[in-house]
Protein backbone atom coordinates (compact mmCIF):
# COMPACT_ATOMS: atom_id res chain seq x y z
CA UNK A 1 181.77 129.44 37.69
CA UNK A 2 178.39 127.72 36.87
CA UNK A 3 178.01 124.84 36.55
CA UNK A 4 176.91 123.96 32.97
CA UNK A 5 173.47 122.46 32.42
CA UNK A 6 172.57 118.61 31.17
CA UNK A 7 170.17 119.15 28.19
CA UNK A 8 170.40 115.69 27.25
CA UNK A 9 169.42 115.03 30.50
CA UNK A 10 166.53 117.13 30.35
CA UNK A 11 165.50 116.40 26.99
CA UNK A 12 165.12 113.12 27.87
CA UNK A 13 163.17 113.72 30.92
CA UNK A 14 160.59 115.45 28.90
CA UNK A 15 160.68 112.67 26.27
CA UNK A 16 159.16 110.54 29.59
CA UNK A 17 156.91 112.75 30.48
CA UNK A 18 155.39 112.97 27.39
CA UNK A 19 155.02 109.28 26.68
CA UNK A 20 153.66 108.67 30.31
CA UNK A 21 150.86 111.39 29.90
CA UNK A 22 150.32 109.90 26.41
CA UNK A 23 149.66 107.01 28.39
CA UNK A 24 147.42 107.84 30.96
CA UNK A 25 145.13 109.72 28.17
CA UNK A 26 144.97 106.76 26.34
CA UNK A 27 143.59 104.58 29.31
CA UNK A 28 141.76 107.20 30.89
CA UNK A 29 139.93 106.93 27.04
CA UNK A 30 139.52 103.31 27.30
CA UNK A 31 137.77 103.55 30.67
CA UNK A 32 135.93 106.17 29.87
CA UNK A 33 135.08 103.80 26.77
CA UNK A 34 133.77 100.65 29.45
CA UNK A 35 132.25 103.13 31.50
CA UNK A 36 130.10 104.75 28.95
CA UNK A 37 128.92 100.90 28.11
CA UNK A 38 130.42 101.92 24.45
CA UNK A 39 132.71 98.62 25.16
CA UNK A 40 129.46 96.55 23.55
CA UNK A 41 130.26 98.73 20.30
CA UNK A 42 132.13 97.04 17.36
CA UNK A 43 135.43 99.17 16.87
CA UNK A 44 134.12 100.14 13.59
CA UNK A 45 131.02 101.67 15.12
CA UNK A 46 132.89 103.53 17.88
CA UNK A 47 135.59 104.97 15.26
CA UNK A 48 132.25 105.80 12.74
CA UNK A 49 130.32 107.16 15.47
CA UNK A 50 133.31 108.90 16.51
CA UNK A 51 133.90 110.92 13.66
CA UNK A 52 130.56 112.23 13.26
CA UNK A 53 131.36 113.68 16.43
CA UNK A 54 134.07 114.90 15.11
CA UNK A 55 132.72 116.23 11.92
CA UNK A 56 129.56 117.49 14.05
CA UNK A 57 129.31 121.19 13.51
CA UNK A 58 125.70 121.96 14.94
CA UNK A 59 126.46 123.94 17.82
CA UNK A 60 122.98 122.81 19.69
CA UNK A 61 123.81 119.48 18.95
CA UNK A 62 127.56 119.59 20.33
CA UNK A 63 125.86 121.56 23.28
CA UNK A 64 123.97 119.17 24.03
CA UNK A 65 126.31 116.31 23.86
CA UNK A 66 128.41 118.42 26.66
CA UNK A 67 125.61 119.26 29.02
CA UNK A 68 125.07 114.96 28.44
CA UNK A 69 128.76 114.44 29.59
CA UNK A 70 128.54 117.01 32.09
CA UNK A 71 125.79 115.42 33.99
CA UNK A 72 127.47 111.73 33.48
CA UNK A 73 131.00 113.23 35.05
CA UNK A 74 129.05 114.71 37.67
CA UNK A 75 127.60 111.43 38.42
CA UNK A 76 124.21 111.65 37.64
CA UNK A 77 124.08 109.13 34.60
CA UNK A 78 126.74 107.00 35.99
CA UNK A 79 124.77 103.71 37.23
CA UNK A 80 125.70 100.84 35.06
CA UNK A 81 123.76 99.71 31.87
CA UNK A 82 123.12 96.18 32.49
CA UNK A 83 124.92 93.80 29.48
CA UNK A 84 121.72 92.95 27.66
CA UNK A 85 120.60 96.64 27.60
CA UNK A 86 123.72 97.48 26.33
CA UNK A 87 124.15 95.01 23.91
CA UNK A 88 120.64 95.50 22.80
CA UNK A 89 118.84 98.52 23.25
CA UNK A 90 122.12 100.85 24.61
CA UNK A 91 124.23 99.97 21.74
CA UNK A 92 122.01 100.30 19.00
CA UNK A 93 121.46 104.08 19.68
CA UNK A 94 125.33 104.70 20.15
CA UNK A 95 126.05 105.35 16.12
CA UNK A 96 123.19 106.96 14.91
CA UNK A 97 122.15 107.88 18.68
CA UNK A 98 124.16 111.13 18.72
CA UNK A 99 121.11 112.94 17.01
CA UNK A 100 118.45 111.34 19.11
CA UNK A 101 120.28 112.17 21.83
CA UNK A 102 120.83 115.19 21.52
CA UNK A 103 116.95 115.91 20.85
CA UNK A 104 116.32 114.81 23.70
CA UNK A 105 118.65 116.36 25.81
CA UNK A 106 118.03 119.78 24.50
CA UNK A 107 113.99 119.17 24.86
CA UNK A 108 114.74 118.36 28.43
């Protein structure tokens, strides 16, 4: 005879699963956050600046953006901005930077 399987047991193991990954994802965001020097952004910019992202549906400009993140994963762009370049010059280009930015990654 077999013997007859927990699913309580295993229900619950997934339940923990899922809350630890939830986890990591949200601090793997929140350093991702400091290391992108988008820390020195007010949480209002970050969520606004966020959702145009979001809302974003250029396809050279979302291109763009990726080949950007590509080359700062790949650790290319991943020297640290100094705190008075972020909090001046770095920070000020975050919101409204994400069409800038994307000019000039797609004219590079």
């Amino acid at each position: 005879m077999r013997k007859p399987r927990d699913f309580d047991a295993e229900l619950k193991s997934l339940e923990d699963k899922a809350k630890d990954l939830k986890a990591r994802k949200v601090q793997q965001l929140g350093e991702l956050v400091i290391s992108t020097g988008a820390d020195a952004l007010s949480a209002d910019e970050l969520a606004g600046a966020l959702i145009v992202l979001a809302e974003t549906k250029d396809a050279g400009k979302r291109e763009a953006w990726a080949k950007r993140g590509a080359a700062f994963f790949q650790g290319r762009s991943r020297r640290p901005v100094p705190a008075p370049e972020r909090a001046a010059g770095g920070a000020a280009t975050q919101p409204g930077g994400a069409e800038p930015a994307s000019g000039g990654a797609g004219a590079t």
